[in-house]
Protein backbone atom coordinates (compact mmCIF):
# COMPACT_ATOMS: atom_id res chain seq x y z
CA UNK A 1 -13.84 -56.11 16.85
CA UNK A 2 -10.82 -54.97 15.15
CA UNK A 3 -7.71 -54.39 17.20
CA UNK A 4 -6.18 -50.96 17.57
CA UNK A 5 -3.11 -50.71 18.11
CA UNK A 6 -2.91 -49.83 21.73
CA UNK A 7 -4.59 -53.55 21.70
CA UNK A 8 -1.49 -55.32 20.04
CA UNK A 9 0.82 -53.64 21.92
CA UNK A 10 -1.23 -55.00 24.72
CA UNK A 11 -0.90 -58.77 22.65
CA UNK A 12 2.95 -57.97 22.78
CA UNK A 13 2.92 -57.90 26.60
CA UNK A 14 6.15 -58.34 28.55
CA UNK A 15 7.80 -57.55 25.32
CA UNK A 16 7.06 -54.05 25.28
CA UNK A 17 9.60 -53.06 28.66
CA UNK A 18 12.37 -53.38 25.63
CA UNK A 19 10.48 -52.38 22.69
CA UNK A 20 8.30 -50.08 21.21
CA UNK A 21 6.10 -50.86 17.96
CA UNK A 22 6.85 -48.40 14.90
CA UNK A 23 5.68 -48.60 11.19
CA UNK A 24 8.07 -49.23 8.42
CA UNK A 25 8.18 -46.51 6.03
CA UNK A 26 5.37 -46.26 4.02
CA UNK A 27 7.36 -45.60 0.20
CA UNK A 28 8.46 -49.41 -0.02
CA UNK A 29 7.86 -51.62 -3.02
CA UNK A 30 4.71 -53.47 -2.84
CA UNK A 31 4.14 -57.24 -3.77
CA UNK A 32 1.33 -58.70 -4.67
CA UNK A 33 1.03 -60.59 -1.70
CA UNK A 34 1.21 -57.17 0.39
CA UNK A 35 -1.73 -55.65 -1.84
CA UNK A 36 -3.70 -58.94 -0.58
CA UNK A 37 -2.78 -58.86 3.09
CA UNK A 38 -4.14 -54.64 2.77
CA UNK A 39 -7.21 -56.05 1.64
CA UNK A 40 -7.62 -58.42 3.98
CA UNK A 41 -6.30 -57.40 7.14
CA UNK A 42 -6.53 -54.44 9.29
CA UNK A 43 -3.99 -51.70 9.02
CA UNK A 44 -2.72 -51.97 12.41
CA UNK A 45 -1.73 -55.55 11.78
CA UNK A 46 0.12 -54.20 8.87
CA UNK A 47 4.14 -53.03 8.32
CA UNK A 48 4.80 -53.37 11.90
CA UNK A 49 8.34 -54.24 13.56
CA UNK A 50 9.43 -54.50 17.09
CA UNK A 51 13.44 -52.35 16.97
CA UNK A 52 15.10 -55.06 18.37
CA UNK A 53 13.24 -57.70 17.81
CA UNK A 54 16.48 -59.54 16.07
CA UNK A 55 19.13 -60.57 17.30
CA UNK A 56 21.63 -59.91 14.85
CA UNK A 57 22.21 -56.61 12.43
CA UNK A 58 22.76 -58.99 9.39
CA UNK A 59 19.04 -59.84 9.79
CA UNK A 60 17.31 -56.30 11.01
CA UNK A 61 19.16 -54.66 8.15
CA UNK A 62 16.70 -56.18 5.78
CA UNK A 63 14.26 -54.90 4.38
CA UNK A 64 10.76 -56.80 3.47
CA UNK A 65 8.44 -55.30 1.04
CA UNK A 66 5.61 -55.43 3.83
CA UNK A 67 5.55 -57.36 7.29
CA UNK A 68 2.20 -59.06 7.97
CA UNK A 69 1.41 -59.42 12.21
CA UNK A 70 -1.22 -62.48 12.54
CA UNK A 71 -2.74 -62.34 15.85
CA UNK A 72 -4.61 -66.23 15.30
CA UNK A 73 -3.76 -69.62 14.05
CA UNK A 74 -6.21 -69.05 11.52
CA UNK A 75 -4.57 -65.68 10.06
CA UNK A 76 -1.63 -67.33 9.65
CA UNK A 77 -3.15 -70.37 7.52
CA UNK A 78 -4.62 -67.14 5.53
CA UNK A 79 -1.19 -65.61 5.06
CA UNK A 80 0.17 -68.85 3.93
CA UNK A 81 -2.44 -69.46 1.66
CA UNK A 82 -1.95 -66.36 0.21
CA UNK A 83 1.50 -66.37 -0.39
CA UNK A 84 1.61 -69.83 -1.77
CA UNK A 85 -1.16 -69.26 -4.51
CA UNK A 86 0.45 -65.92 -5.55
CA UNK A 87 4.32 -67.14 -5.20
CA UNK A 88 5.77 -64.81 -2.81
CA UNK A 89 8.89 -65.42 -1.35
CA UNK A 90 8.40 -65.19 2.76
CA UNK A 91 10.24 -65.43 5.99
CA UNK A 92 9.00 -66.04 9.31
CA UNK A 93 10.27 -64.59 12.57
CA UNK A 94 9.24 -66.23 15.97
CA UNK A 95 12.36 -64.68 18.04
CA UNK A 96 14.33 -63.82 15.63
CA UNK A 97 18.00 -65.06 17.60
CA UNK A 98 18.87 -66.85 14.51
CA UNK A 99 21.94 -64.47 13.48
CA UNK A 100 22.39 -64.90 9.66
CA UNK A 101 21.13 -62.65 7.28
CA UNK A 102 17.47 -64.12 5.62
CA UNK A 103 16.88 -66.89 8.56
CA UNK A 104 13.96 -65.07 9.67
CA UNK A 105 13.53 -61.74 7.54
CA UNK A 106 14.16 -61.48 3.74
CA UNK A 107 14.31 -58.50 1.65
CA UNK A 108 11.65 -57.45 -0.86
CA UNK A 109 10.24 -58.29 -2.72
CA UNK A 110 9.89 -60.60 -0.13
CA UNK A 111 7.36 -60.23 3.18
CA UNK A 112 7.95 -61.52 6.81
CA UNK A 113 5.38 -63.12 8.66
CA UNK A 114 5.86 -61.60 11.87
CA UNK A 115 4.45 -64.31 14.77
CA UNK A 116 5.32 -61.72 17.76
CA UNK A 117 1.78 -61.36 18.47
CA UNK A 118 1.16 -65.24 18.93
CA UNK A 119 2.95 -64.75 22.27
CA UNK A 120 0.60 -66.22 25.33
CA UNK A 121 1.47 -69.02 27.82
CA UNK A 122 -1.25 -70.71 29.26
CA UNK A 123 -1.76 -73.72 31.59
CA UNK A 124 -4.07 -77.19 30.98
CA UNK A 125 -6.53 -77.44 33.26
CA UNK A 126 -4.61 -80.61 34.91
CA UNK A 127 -1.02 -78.05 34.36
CA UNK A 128 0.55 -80.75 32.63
CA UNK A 129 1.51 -79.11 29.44
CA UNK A 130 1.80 -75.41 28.74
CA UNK A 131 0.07 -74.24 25.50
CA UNK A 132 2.64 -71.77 24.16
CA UNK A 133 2.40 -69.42 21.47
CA UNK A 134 5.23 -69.11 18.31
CA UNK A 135 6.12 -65.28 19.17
CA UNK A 136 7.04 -66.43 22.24
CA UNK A 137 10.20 -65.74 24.38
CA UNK A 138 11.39 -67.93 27.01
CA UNK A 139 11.71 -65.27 29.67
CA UNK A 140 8.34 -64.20 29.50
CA UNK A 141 6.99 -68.20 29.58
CA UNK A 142 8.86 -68.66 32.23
CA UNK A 143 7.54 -65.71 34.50
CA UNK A 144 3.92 -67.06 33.53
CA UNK A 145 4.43 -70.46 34.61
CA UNK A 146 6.29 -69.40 37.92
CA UNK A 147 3.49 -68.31 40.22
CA UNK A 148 2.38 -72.05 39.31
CA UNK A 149 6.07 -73.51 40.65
CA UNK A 150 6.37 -74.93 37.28
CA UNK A 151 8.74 -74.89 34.21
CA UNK A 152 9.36 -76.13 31.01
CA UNK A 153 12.54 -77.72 29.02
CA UNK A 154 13.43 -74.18 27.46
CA UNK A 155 15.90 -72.01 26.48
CA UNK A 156 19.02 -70.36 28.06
CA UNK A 157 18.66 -67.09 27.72
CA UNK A 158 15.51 -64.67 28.20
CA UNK A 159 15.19 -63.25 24.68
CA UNK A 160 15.64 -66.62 22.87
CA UNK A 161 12.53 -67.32 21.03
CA UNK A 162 10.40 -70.43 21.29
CA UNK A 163 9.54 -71.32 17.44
CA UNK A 164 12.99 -71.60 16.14
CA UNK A 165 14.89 -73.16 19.64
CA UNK A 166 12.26 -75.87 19.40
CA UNK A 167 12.22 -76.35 16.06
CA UNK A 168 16.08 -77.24 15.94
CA UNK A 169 16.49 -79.47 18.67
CA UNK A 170 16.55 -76.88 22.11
CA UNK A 171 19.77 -77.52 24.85
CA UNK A 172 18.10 -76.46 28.09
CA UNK A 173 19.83 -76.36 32.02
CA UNK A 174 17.18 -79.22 32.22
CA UNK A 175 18.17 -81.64 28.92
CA UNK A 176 20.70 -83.43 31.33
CA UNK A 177 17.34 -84.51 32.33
CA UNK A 178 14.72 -84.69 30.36
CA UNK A 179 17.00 -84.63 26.80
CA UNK A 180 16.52 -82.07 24.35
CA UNK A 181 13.77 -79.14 24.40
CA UNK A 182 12.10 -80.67 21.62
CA UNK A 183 12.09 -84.28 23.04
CA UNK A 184 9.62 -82.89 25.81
CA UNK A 185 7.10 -81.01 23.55
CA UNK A 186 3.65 -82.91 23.65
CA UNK A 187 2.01 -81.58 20.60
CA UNK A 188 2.24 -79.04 18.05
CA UNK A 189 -0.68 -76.94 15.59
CA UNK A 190 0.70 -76.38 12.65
CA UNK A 191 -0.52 -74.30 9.49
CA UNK A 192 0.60 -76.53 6.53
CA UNK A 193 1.74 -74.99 2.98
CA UNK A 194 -1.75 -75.54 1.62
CA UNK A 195 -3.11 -73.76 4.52
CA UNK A 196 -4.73 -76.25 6.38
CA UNK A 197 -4.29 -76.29 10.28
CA UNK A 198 -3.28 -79.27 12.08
CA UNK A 199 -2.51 -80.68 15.03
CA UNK A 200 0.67 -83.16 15.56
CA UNK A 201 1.07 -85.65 18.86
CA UNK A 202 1.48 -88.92 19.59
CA UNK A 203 -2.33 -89.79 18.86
CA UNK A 204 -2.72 -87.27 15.61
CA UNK A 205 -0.18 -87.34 12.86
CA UNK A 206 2.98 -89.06 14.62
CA UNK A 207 4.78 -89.03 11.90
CA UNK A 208 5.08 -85.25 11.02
CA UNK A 209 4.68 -85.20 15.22
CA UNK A 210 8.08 -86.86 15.31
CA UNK A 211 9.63 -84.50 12.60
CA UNK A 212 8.60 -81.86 13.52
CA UNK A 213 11.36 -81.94 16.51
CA UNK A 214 13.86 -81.35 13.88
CA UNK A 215 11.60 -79.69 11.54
CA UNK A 216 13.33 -76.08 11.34
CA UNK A 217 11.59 -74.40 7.97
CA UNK A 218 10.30 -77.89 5.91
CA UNK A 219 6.77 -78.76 7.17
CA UNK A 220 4.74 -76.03 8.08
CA UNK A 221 4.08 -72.34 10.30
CA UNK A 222 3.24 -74.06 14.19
CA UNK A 223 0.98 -72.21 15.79
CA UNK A 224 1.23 -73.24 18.66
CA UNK A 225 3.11 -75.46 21.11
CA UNK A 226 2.12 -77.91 23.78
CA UNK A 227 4.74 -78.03 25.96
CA UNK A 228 5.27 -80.61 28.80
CA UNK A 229 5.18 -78.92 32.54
CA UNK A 230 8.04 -80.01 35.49
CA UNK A 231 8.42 -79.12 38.96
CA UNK A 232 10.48 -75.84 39.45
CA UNK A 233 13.27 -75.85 41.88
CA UNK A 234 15.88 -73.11 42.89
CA UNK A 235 19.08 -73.48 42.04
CA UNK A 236 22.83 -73.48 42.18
CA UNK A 237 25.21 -71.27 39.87
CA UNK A 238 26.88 -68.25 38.37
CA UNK A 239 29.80 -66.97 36.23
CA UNK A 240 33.65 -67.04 37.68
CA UNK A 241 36.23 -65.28 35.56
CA UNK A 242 39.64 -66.24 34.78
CA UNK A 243 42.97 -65.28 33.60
CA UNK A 244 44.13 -66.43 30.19
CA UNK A 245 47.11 -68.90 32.11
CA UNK A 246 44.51 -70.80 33.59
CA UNK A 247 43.21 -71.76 30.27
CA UNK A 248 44.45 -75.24 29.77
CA UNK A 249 43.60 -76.31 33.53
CA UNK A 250 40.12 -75.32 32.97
CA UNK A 251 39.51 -77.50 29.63
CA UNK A 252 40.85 -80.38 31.78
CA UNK A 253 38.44 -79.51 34.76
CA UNK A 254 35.68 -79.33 32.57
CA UNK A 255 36.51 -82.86 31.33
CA UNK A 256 36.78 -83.93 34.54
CA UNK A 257 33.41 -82.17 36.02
CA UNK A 258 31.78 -84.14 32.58
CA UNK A 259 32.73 -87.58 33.63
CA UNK A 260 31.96 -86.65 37.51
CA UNK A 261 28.48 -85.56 36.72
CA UNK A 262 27.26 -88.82 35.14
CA UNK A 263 23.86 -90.14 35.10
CA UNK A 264 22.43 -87.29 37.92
CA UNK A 265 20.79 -84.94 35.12
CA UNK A 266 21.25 -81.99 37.55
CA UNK A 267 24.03 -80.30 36.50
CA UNK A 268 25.52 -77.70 33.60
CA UNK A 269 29.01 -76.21 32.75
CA UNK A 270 30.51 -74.54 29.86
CA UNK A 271 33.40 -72.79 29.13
CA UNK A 272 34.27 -69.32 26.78
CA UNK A 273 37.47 -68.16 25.32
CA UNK A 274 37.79 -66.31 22.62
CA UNK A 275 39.70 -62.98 21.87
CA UNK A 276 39.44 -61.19 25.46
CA UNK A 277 42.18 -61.25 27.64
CA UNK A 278 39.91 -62.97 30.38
CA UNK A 279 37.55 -66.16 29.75
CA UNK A 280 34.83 -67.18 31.65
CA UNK A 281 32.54 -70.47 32.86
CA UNK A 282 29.00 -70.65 33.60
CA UNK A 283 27.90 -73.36 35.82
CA UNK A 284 23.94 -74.25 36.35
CA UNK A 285 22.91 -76.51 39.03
CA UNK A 286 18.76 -77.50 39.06
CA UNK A 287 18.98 -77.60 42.65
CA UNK A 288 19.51 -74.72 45.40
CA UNK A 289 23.37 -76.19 46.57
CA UNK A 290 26.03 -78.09 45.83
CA UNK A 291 26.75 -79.68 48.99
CA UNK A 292 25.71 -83.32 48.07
CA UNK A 293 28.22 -83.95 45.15
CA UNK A 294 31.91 -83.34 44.13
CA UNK A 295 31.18 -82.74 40.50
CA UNK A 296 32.17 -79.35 40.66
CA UNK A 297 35.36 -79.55 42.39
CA UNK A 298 38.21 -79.52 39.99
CA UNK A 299 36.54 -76.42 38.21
CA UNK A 300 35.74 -74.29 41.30
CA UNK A 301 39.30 -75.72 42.30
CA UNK A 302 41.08 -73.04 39.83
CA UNK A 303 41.91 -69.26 41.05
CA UNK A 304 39.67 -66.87 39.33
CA UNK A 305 39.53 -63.26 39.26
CA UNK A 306 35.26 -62.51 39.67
CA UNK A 307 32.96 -64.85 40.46
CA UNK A 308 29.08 -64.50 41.03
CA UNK A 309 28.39 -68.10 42.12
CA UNK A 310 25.93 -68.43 44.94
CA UNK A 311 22.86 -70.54 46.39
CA UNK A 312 19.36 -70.23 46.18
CA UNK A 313 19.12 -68.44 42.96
CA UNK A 314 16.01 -68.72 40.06
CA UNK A 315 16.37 -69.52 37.00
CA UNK A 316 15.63 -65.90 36.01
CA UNK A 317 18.64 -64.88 38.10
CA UNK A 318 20.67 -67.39 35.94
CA UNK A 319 19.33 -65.86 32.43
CA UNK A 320 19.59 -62.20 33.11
CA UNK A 321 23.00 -62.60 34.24
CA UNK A 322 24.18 -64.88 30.90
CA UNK A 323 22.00 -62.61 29.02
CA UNK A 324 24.29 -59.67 29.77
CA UNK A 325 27.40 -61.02 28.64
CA UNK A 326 25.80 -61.44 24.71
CA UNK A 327 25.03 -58.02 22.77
CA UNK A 328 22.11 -57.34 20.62
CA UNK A 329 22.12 -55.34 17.52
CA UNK A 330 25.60 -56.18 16.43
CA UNK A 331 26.76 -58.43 13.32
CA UNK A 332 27.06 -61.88 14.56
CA UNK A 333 27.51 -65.82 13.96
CA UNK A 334 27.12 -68.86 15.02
CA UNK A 335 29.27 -71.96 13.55
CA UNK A 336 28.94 -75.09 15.26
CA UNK A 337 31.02 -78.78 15.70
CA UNK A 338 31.12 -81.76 18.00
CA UNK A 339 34.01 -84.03 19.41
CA UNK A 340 35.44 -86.21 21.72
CA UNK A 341 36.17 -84.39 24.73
CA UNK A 342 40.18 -83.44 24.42
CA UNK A 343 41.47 -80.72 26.54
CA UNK A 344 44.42 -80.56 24.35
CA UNK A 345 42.71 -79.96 21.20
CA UNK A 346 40.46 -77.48 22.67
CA UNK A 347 43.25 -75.65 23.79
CA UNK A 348 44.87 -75.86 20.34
CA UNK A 349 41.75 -74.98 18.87
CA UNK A 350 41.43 -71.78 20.55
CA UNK A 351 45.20 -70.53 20.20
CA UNK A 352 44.95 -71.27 16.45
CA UNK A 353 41.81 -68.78 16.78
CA UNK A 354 44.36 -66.48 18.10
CA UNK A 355 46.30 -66.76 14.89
CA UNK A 356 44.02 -66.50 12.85
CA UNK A 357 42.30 -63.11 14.46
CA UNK A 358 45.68 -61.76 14.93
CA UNK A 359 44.87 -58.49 12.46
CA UNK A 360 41.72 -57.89 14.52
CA UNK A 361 44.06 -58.44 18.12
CA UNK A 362 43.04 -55.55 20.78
CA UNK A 363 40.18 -54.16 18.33
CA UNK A 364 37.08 -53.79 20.21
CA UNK A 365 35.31 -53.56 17.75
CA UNK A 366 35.18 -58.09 17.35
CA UNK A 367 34.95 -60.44 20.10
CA UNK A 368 34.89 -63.96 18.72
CA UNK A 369 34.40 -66.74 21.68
CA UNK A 370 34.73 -70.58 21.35
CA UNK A 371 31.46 -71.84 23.84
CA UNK A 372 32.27 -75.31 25.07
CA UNK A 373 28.98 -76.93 26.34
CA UNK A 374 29.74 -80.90 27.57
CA UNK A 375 26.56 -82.92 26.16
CA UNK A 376 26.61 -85.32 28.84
CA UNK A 377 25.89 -89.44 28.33
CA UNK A 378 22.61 -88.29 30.48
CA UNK A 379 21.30 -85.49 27.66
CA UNK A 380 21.57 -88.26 24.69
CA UNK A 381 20.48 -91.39 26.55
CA UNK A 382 17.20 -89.27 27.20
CA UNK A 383 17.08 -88.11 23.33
CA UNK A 384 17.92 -92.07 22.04
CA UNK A 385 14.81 -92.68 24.30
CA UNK A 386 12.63 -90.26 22.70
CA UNK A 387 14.12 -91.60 19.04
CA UNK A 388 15.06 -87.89 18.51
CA UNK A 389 15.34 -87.22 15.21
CA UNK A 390 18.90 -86.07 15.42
CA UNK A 391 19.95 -89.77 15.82
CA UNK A 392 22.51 -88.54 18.69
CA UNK A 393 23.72 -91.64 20.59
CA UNK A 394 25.36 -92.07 24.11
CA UNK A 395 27.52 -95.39 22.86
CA UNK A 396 30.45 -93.09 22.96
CA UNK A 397 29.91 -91.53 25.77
CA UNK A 398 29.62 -87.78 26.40
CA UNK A 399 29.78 -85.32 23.23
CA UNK A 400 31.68 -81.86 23.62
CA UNK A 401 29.60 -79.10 21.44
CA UNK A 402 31.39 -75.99 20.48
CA UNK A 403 29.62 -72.77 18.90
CA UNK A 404 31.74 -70.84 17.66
CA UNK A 405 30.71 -66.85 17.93
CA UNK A 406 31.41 -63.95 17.09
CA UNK A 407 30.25 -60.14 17.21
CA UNK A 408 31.23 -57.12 15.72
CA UNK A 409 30.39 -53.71 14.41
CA UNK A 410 29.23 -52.23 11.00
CA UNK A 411 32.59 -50.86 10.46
CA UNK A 412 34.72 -54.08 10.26
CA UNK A 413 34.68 -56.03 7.08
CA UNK A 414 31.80 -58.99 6.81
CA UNK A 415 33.20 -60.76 4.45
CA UNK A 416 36.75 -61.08 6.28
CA UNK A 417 35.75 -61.96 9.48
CA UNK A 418 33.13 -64.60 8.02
CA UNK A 419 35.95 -66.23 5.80
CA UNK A 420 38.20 -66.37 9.35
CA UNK A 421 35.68 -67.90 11.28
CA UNK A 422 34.62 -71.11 8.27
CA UNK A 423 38.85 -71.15 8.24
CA UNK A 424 38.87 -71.79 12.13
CA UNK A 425 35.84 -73.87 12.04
CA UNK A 426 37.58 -75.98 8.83
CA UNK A 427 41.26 -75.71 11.25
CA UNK A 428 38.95 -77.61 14.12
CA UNK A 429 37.13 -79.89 11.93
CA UNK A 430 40.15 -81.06 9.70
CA UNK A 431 42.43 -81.50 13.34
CA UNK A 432 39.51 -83.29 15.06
CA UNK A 433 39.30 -85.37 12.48
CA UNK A 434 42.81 -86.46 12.33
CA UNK A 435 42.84 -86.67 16.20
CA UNK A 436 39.91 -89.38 15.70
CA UNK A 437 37.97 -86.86 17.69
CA UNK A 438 35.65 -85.90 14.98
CA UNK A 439 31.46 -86.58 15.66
CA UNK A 440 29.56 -86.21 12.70
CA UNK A 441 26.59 -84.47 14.27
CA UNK A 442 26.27 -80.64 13.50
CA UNK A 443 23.93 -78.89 15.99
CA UNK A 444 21.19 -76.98 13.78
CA UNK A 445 20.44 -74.20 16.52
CA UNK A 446 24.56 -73.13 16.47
CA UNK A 447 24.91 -74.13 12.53
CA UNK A 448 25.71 -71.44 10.20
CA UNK A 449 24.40 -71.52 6.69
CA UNK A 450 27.30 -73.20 4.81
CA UNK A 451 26.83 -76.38 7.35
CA UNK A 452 24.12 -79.17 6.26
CA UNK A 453 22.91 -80.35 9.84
CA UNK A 454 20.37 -82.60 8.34
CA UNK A 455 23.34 -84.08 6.78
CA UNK A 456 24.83 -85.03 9.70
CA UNK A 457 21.95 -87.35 11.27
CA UNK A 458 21.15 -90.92 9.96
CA UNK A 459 19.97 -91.82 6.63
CA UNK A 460 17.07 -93.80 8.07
CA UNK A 461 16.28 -90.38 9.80
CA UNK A 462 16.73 -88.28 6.73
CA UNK A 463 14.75 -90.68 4.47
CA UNK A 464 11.87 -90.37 7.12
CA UNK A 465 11.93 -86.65 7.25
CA UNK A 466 12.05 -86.61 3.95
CA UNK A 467 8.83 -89.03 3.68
CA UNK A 468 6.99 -86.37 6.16
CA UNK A 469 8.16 -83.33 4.08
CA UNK A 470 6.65 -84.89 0.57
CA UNK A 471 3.47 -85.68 2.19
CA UNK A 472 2.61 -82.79 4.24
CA UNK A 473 4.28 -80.76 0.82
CA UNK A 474 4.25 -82.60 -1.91
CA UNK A 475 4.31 -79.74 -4.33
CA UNK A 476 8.06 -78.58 -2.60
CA UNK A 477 6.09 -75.20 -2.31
CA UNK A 478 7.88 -74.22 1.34
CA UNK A 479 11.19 -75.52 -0.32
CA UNK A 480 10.98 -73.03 -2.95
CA UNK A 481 8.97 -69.95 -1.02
CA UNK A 482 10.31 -70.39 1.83
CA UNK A 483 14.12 -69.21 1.95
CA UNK A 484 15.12 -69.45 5.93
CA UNK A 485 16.03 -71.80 8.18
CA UNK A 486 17.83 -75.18 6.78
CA UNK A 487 16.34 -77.49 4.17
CA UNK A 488 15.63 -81.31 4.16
């Protein structure tokens, strides 16, 4: 039976509170691959977009010449079939966080495949693994696995999408744990360029099973995910607030909370400062209290000026409350780098930001925040385990990751706050460097485009990826049709 479209709105399920489905206007340019997908697919799965459903303006401002809404793993083989054999250009949104223009929309004559409708959670029949679908976001995979009292390694925020946080490596409030996102997914379908569907694990295709982790926009459309299932637990945390004086004592308490929390894979911290005259730290504990450990101590040690930090809080408590302090619907970006922990250069960092951004000072119209997240000894021993793909190692100890961030609003200049931001991230990178601080790795969920992450990870690594990507596509044809994400 052909769905209506009070149907996929009913596919789009806890989406719709924040959206509502509307047609793009009908007087765009056609491509040939839109005259196919009219001929072989029903109208209502035809030209639809979810307002909102990216994260960034850079990337809704685009402008496809059709959007194509599969609602099966075997629709989207179709679609790719299609678009391969008549050589149209394509982009594919799962969540659409990704904030640079073209990493999950394109303009025409381009068309978006649109996975929003792939967006069921359900269990195994033992609950081991959750079978998740692309269009997923983690809020809504969460709420379905809670009535269970289970979880998965996910993302940190609600609205973060599944396809592209898994597909780039995934830092979860549980990685301390269990590693990265994508070090704890069991198996994968994927629709390859040719249009065949497969499925990935341990048992079937390991190889493209083990790229796939780091597999961003080379190998193929998944499907679906098969996601490994953990115990869920309330827990500890919440936001303080501090005054700008404060700064330099709370770089040094988060080094100090880093080498306190060791080996216990229970515990998360990160700190903000940016532009604002206030900064802020977020601090995640995957238990409901604090009480047997003194890893928090020198950061709840410093005066602050709000704090929400409590007890006995979910994990949805913890999202919706970091959720709030990131806007939607503005211009944004990401830019990411890796280093020794130095609460000195961070510091430094940060008040050459200040230079920098001084023409933009006391406009509220641009934030710009430097995100300090502590990638403890814990996280990469679990990922060298797993032979991640990233080739992250623990031999050094704990890695500081930094994305750098910023929003703003139409009216500002794009091209002058982008070139301030690669200058700050170039200040950091060139002073880290010369500080012997400097870790190669680049972080492809925080990268922007002008950084190569796969160019950070070991040649072995990149030589096997590279192995996968010729087999599964040996004609290149997702290299050349397939403009988003980052490229092997």
């Amino acid at each position: 039976m052909a769905p209506t479209l009070q149907s996929v709105a009913t596919v789009l399920g806890l989406l719709l509170p924040y959206w509502t489905v509307h047609a793009l206007p009908t007087s765009r340019a056609n491509s040939a691959c839109c005259d196919a997908f009219r001929n072989q697919f029903q109208a209502v799965q035809l030209d639809l977009v979810t307002p909102g459903a990216y994260f960034s303006a850079q990337e809704s401002d685009l402008s496809p010449s059709c959007r194509v809404n599969p609602t099966t793993a075997e629709e989207v083989s179709q679609i790719l079939s299609t678009t391969t054999q008549l050589g149209c250009k394509f982009a594919v949104r799962s969540g659409g966080h990704m904030p640079w223009g073209g990493s999950a929309n394109i303009d025409e004559p381009g068309v978006t495949i649109d996975l929003g409708f792939l967006n069921t959670t359900t269990l195994s029949e033992d609950k081991q693994v959750a079978h998740v679908g692309p269009g997923s976001r983690w809020g809504p995979v969460y709420d379905t696995l809670s009535p269970d009292g289970l979880v998965v390694v996910g993302g940190r925020s609600e609205h973060v999408g599944v396809g592209g946080y898994l597909l780039g490596g995934g830092i979860s409030f549980f990685s301390p744990r269990f590693g990265f996102a994508s070090d704890n997914v069991a198996g994968y379908q994927i629709a390859l360029a040719n249009g065949t569907i497969v499925e990935a694990n341990s048992q079937e295709n390991p190889d493209l099973f083990w790229a796939m982790r780091l597999g961003s926009t080379n190998f193929g459309i998944v499907t679906r995910y098969d996601l490994k299932t953990t115990a869920a637990t309330k827990m500890w945390g919440g936001i303080r607030s501090y005054n700008r004086s404060h700064a330099l004592d709370a770089a040094q308490a988060l080094l100090d909370f880093d080498k306190k929390s060791g080996e216990l894979g229970l515990d998360s911290a990160g700190l903000d400062i940016g532009s604002s005259d206030e900064f802020f730290m977020n601090f995640d504990r995957v238990e409901p209290n604090i009480n047997d450990t003194d890893v928090y101590d020198s950061l709840l040690s410093i005066p602050f000026t709000s704090d929400t930090t409590r007890s006995d809080v979910t994990l949805k408590n913890i999202l919706q409350e970091i959720d709030a302090l990131f806007p939607i619907g503005l211009h944004a970006s990401f830019r990411t780098l890796a280093f020794t922990s130095d609460a000195q250069f961070m510091i430094d960092w940060w008040q050459e930001g200040l230079k920098i951004f001084a023409p933009y000072e006391g406009n509220s119209d641009l934030s710009w925040t430097f995100a300090f997240t502590p990638v403890p000894a814990s996280l990469l021993q679990a990922a060298e385990q797993a032979n991640d793909p990233q080739g992250v190692s623990a031999n050094n100890g704990s890695v500081m990751l930094t994305n750098l961030n910023a929003f703003w609003q139409d009216n500002l200049d794009e091209d002058d706050i982008q070139s301030k931001l690669a200058e700050l991230i170039g200040w950091g990178q060139t002073e880290a460097q010369q500080r012997g601080l400097l870790n190669k790795w680049v972080y492809l969920n925080y990268a922007s485009p002008d950084q190569k992450p796969y160019e950070s990870i070991p040649e072995a690594n990149l030589q096997r990826l590279r192995d996968v990507r010729q087999n599964v596509d040996p004609d290149s044809v997702l290299q050349n049709l397939w403009p988003g994400g980052f490229k092997i």
